[in-house]
N, C-alpha and C. Protein backbone atom coordinates (compact mmCIF):
# COMPACT_ATOMS: atom_id res chain seq x y z
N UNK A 1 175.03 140.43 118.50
CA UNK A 1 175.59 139.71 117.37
C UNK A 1 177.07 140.03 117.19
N UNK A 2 177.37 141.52 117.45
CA UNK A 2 179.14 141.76 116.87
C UNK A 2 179.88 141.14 117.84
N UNK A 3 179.44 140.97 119.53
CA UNK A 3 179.93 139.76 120.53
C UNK A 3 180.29 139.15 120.23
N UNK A 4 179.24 138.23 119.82
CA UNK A 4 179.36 136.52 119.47
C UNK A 4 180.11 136.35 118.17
N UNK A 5 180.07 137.43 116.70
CA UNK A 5 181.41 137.61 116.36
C UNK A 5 182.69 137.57 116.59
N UNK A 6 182.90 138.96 117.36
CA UNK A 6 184.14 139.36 117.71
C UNK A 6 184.88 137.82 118.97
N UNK A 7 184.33 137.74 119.27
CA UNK A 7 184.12 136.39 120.64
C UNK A 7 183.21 135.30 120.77
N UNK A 8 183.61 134.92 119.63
CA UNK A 8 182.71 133.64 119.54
C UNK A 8 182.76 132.39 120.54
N UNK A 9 183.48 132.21 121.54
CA UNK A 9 183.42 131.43 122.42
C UNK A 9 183.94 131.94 123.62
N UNK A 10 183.11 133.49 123.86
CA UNK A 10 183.59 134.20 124.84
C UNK A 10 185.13 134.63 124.76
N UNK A 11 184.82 135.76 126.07
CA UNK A 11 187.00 136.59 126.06
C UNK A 11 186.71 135.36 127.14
N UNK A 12 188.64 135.55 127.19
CA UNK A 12 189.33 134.72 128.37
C UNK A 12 189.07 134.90 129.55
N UNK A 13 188.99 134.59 130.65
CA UNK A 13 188.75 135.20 132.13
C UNK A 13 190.42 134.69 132.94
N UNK A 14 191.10 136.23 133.18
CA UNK A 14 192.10 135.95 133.17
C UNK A 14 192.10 135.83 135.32
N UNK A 15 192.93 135.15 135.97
CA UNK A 15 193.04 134.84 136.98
C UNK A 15 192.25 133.51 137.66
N UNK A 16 191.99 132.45 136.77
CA UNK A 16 191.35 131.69 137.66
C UNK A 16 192.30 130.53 137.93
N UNK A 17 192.20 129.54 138.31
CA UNK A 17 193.29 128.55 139.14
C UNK A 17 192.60 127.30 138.35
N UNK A 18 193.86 126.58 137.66
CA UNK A 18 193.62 125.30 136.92
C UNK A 18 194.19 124.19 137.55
N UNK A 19 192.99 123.02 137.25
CA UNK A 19 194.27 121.57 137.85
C UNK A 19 194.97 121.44 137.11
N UNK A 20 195.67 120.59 137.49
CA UNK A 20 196.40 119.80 136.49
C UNK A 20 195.88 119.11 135.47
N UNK A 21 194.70 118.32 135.63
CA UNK A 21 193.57 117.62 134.60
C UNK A 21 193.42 118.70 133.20
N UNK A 22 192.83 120.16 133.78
CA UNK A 22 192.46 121.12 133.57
C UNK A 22 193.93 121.71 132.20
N UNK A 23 195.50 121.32 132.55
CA UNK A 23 195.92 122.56 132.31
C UNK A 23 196.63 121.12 131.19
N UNK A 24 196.51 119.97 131.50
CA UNK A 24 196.57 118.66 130.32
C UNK A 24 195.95 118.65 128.95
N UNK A 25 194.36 118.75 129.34
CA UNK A 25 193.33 119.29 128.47
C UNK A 25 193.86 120.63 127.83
N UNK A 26 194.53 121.49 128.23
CA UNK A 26 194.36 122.53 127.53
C UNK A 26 195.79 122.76 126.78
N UNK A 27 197.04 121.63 126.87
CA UNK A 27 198.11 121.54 126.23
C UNK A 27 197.65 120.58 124.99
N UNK A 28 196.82 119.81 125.18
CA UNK A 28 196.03 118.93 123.86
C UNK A 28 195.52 119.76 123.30
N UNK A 29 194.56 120.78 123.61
CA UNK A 29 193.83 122.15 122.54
C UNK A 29 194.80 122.57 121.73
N UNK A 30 196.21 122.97 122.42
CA UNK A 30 197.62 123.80 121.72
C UNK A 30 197.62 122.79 120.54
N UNK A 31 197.96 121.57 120.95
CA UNK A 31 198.85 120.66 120.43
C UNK A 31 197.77 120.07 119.13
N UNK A 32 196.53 120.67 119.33
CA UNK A 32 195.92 119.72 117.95
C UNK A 32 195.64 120.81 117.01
N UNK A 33 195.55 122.34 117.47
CA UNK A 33 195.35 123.53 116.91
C UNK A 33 196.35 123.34 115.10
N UNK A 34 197.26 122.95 115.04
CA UNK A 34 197.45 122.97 113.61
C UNK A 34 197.10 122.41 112.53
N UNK A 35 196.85 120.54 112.74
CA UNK A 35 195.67 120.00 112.30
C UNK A 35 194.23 120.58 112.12
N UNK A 36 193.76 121.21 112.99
CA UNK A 36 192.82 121.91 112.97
C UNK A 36 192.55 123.17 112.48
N UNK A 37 193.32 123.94 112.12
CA UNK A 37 193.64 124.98 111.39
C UNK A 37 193.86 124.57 109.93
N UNK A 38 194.81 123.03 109.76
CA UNK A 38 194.88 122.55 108.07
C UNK A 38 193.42 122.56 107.81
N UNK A 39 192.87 121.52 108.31
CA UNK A 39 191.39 121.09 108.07
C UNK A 39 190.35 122.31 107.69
N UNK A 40 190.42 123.34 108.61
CA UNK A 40 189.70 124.10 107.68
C UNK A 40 189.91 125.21 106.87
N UNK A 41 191.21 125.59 106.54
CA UNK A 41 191.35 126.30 105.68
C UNK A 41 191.84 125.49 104.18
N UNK A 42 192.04 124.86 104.38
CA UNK A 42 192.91 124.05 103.13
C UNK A 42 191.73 123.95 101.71
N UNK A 43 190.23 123.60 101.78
CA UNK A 43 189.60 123.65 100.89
C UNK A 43 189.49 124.98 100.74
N UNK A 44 189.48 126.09 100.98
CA UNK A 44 189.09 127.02 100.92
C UNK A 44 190.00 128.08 99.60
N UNK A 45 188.99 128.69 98.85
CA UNK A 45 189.74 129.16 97.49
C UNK A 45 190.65 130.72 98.03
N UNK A 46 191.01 131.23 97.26
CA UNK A 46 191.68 132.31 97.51
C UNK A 46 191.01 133.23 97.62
N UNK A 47 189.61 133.67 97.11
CA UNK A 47 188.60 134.32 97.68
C UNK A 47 188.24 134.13 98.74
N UNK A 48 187.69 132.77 99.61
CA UNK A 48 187.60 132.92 100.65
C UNK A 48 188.20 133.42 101.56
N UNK A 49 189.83 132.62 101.71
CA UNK A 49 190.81 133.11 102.39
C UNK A 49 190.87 134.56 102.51
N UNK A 50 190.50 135.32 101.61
CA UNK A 50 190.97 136.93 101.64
C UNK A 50 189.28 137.39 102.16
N UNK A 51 188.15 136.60 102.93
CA UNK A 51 187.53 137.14 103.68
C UNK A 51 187.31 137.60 105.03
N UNK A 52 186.83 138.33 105.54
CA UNK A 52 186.92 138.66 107.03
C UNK A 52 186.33 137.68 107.36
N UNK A 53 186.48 137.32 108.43
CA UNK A 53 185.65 136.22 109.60
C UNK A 53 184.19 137.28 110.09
N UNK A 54 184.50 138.65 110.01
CA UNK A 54 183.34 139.62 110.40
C UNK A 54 183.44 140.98 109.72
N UNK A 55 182.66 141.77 110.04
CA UNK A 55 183.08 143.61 109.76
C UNK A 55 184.07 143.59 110.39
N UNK A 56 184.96 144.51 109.44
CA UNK A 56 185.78 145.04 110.35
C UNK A 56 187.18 144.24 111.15
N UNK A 57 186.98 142.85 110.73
CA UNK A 57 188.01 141.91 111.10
C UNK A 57 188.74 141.28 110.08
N UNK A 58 189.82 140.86 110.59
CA UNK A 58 191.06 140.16 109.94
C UNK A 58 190.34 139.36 108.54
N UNK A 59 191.25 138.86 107.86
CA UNK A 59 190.67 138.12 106.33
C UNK A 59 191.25 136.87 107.08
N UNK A 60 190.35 135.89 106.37
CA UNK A 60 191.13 134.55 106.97
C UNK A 60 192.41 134.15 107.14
N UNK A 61 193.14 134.37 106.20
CA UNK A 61 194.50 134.44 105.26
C UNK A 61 194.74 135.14 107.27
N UNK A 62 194.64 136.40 107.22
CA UNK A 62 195.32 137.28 108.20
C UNK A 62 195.20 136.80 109.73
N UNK A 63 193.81 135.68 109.82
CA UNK A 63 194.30 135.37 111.17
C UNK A 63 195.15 134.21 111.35
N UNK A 64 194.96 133.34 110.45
CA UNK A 64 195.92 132.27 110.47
C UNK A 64 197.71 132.71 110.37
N UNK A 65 198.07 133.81 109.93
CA UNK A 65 199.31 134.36 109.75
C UNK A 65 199.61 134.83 111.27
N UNK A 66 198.25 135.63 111.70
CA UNK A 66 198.22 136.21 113.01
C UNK A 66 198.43 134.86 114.29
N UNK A 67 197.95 133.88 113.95
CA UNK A 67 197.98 133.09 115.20
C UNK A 67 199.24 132.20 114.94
N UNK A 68 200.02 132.25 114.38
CA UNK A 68 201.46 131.47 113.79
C UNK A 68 202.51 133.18 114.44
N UNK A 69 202.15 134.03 114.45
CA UNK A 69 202.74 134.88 114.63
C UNK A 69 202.88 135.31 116.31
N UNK A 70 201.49 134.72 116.72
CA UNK A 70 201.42 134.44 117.71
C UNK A 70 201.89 133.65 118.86
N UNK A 71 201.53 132.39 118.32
CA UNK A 71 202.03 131.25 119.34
C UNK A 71 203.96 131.23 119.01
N UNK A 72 203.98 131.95 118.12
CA UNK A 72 205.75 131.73 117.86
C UNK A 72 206.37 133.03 119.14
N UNK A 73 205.77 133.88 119.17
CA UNK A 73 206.09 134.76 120.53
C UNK A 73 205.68 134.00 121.74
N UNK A 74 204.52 133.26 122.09
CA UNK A 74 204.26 132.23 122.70
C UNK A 74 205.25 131.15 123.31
N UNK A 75 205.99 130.68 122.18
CA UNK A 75 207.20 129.75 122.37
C UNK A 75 207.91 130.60 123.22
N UNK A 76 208.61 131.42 122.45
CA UNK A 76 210.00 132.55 123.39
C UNK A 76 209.85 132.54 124.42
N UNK A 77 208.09 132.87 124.54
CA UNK A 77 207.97 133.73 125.83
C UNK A 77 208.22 132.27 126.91
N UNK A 78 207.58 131.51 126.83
CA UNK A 78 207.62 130.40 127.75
C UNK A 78 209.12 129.92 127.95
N UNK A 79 210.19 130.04 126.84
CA UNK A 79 211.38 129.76 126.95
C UNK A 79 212.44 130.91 127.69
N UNK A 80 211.63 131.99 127.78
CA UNK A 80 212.47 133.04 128.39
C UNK A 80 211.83 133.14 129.92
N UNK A 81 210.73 132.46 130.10
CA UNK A 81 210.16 132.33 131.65
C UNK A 81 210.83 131.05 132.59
N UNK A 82 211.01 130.03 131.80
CA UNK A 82 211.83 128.85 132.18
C UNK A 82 213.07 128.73 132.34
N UNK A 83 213.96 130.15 131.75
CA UNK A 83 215.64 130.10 131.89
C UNK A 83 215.61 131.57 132.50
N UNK A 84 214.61 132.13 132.74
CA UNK A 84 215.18 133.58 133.36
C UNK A 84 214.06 133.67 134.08
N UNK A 85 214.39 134.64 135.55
CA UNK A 85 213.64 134.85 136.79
C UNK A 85 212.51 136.24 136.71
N UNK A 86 211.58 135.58 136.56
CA UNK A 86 210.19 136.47 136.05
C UNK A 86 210.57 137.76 135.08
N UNK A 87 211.12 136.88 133.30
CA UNK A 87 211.57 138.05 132.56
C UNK A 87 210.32 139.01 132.21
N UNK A 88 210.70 140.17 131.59
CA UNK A 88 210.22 141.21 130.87
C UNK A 88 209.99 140.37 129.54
N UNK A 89 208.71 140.28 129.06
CA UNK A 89 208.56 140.06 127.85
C UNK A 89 208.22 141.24 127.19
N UNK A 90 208.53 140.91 125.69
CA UNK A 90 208.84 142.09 124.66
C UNK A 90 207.43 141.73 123.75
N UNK A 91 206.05 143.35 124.11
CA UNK A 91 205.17 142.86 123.52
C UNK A 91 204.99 143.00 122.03
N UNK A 92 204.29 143.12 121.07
CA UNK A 92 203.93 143.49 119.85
C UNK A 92 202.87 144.36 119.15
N UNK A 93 202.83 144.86 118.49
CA UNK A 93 201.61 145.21 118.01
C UNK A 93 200.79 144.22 116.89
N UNK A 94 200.09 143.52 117.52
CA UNK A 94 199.29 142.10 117.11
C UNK A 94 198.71 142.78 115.43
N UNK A 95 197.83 143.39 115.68
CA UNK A 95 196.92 144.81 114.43
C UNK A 95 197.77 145.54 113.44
N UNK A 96 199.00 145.97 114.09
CA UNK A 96 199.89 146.35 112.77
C UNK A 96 200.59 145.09 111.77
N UNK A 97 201.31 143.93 112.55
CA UNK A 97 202.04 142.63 112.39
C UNK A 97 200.92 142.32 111.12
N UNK A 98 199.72 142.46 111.29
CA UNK A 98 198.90 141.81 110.47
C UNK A 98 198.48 142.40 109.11
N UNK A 99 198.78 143.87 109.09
CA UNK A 99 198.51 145.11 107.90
C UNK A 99 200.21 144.79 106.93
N UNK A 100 201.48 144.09 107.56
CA UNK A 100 202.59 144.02 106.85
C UNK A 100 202.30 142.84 105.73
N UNK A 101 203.14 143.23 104.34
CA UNK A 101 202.73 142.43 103.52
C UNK A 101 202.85 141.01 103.54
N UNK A 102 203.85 139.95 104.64
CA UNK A 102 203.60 138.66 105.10
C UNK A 102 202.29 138.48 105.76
N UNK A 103 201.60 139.21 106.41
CA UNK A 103 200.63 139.19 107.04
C UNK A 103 199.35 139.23 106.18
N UNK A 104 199.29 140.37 104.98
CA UNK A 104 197.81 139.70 104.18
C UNK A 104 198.21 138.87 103.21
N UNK A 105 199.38 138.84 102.39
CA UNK A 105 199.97 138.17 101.32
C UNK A 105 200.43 136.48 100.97
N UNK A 106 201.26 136.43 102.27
CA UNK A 106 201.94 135.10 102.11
C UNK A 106 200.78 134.00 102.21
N UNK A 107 201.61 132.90 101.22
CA UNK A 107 201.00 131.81 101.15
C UNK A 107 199.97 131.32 102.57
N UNK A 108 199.06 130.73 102.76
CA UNK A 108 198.66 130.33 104.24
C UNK A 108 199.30 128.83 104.56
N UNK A 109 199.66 128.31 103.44
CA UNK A 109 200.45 127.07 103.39
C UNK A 109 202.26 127.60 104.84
N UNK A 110 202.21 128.42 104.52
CA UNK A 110 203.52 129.17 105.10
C UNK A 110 203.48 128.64 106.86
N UNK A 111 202.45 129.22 107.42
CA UNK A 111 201.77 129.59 108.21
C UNK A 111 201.09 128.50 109.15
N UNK A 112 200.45 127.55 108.36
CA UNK A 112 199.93 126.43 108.53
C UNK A 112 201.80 125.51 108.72
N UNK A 113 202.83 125.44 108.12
CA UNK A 113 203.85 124.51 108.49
C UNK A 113 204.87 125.52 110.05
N UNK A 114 204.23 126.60 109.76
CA UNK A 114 205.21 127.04 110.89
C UNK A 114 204.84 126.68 111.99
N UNK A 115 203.03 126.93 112.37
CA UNK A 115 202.48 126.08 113.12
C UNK A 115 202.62 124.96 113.48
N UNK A 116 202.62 123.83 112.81
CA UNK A 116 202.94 122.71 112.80
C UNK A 116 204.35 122.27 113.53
N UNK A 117 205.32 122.99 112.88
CA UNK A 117 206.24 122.77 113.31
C UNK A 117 206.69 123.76 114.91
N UNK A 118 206.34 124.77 114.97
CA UNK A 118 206.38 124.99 116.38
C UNK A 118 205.90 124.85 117.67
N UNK A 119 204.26 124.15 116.78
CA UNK A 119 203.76 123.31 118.02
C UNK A 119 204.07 122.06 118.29
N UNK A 120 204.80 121.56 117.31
CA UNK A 120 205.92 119.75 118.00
C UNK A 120 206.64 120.17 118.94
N UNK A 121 207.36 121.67 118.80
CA UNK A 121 208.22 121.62 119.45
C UNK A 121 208.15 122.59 121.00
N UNK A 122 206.68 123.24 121.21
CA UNK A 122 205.90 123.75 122.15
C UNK A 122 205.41 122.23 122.81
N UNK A 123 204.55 121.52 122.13
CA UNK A 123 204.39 120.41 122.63
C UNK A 123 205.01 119.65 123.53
N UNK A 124 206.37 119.66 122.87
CA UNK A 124 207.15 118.64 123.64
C UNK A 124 207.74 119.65 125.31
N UNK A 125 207.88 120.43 124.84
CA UNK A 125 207.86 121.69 125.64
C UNK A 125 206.85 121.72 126.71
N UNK A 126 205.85 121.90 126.57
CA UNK A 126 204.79 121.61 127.77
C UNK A 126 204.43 120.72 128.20
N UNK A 127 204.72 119.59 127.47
CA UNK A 127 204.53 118.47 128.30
C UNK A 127 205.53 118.05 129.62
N UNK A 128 206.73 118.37 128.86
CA UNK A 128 207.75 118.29 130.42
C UNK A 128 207.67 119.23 131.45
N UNK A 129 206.79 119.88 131.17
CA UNK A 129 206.60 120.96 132.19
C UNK A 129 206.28 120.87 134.24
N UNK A 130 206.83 120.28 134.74
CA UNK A 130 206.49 120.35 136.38
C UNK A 130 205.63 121.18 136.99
N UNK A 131 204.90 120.96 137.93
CA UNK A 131 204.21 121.91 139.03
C UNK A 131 205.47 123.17 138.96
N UNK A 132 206.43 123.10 139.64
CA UNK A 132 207.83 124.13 139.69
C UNK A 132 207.44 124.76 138.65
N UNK A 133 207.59 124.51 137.27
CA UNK A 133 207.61 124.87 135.88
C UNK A 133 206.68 126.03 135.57
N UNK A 134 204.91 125.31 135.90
CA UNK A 134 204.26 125.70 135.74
C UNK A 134 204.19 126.88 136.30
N UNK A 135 204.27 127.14 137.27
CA UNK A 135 204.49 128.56 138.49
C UNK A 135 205.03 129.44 138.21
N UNK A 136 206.35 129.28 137.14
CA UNK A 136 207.37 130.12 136.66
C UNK A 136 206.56 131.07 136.19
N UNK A 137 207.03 132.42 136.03
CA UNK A 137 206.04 133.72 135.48
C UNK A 137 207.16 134.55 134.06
N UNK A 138 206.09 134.98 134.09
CA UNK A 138 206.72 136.36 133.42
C UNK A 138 205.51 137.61 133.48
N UNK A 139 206.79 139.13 133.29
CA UNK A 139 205.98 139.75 133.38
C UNK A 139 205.49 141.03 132.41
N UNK A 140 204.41 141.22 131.71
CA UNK A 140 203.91 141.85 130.40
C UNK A 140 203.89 143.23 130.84
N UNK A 141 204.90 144.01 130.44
CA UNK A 141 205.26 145.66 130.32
C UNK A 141 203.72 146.50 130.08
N UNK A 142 202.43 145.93 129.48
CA UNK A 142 201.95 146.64 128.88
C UNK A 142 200.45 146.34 129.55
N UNK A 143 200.14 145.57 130.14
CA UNK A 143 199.00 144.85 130.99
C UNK A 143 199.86 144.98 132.71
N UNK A 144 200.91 145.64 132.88
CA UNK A 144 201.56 145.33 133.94
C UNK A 144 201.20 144.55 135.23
N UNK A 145 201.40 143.27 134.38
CA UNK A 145 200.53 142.12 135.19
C UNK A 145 201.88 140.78 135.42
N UNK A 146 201.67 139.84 135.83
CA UNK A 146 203.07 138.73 135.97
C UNK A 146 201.89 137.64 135.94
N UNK A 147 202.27 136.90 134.84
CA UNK A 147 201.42 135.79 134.69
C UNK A 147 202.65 134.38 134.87
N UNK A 148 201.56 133.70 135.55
CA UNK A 148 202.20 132.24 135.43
C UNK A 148 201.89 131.52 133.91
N UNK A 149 203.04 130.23 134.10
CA UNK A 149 203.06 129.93 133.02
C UNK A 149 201.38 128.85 132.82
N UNK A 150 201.16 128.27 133.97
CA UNK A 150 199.93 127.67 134.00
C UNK A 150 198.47 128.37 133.56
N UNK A 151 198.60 130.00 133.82
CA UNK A 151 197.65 130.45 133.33
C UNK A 151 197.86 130.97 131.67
N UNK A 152 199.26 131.10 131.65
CA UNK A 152 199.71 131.37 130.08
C UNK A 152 198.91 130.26 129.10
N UNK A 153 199.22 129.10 129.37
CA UNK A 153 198.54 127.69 128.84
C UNK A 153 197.24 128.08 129.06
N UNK A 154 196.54 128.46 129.44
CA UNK A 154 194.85 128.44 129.42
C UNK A 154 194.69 129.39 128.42
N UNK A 155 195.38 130.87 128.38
CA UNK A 155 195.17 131.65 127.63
C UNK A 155 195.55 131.51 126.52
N UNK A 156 196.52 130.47 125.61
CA UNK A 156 196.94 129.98 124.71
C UNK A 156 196.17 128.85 123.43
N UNK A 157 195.24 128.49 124.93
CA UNK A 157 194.27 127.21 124.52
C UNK A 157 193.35 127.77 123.90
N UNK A 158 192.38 128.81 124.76
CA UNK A 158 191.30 129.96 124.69
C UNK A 158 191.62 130.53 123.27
N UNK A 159 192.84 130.97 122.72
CA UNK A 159 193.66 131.50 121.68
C UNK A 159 193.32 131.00 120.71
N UNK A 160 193.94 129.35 120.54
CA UNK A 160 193.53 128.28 119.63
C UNK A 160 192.13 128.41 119.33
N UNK A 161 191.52 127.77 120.25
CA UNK A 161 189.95 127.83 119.99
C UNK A 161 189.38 129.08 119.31
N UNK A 162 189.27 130.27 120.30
CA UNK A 162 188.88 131.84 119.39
C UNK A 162 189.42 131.64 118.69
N UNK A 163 190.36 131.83 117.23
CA UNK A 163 190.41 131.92 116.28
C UNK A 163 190.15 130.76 115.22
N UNK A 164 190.57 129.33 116.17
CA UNK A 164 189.77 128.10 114.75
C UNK A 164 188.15 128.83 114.80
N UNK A 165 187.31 129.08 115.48
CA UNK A 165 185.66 129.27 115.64
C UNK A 165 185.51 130.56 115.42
N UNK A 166 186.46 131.51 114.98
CA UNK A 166 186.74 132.68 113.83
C UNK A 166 186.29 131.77 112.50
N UNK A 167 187.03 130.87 111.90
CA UNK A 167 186.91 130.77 110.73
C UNK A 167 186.25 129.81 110.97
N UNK A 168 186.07 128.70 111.47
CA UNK A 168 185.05 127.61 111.17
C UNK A 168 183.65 127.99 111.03
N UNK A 169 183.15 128.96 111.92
CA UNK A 169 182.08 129.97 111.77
C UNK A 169 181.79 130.48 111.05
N UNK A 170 182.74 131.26 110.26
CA UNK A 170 182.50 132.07 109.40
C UNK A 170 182.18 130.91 107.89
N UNK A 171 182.76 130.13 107.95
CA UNK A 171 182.64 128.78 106.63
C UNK A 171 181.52 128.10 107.13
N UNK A 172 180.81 128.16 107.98
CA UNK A 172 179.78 127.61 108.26
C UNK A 172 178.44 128.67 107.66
N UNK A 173 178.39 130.10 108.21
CA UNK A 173 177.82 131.42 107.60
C UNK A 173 178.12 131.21 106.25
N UNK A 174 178.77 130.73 105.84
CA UNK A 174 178.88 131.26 103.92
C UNK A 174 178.94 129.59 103.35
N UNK A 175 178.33 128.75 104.01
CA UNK A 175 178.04 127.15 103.25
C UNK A 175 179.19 126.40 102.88
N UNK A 176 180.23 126.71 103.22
CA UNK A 176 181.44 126.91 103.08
C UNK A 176 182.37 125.84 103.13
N UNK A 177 181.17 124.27 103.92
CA UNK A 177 181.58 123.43 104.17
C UNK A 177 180.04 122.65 105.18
């Protein structure tokens, strides 16, 4: 049960090889993730919002801050892989980012437009993306691994999904909708 919690639609499986069909589909997951994030938090009262999705996990409020906090390092990173030759990305501490008072506090309205607005502009961003493009890497100081940007997009998508089915789940568990 704390699995299918913690990973409700499974972890990522990092190294596998996407088509192009494959890596289309999974720039549409990015690209509808903020709509989909309005939709289900928006009825939701301020009690809810300040619940965990599980034991021991983020309050709603905190992952939606967390995944805006996210895909916005997301952006960089893809913009610093496309103008520089397999950069060093600069990682974070995801778990602390989320204990700072923007992180349990701020509006989710905040959060929900930053989204919005950085996935128009990720969007437009991956869509021009080339075979060449896609290949481009970077490489993570802390996983000391060099990921392409094609597998970055899968793990981004995977991202989206795990955390909307964080909370859609959890509002489904509590009648919630």
């Amino acid at each position: 049960m704390e699995e299918s919690l913690r990973y409700p639609i499974g972890q990522f499986e990092y190294g596998k090889i996407y088509t192009p069909a494959e890596t289309k589909s999974q720039i549409q997951t990015i690209s509808a993730l903020p709509s989909k994030l309005f939709n289900a938090v928006n009825p939701l009262t301020e009690a809810q919002l300040d619940t965990p999705y599980r034991p021991g996990g983020w309050t709603v409020l905190q992952t939606v801050h967390h995944v805006a906090d996210s895909h916005m390092n997301a952006y960089i990173r893809f913009k610093l892989a496309l103008t520089e030759e397999n950069p060093s990305i600069k990682p974070y501490e995801e778990a602390l980012w989320a204990e700072l008072a923007d992180g349990k506090g701020a509006p989710v309205d905040w959060s929900l437009q930053l989204l919005k607005y950085v996935h128009l502009r990720w969007g437009v961003l991956l869509n021009s993306l080339t075979d060449a493009d896609l290949a481009r890497t970077y490489f993570h100081p802390e996983s000391k691994r060099v990921f392409a940007l094609r597998e970055v997009i899968a793990m981004y998508a995977w991202h989206s999904e795990h955390h909307y089915e964080h909370i859609n789940r959890l509002c489904l568990r509590e009648g919630w909708k």
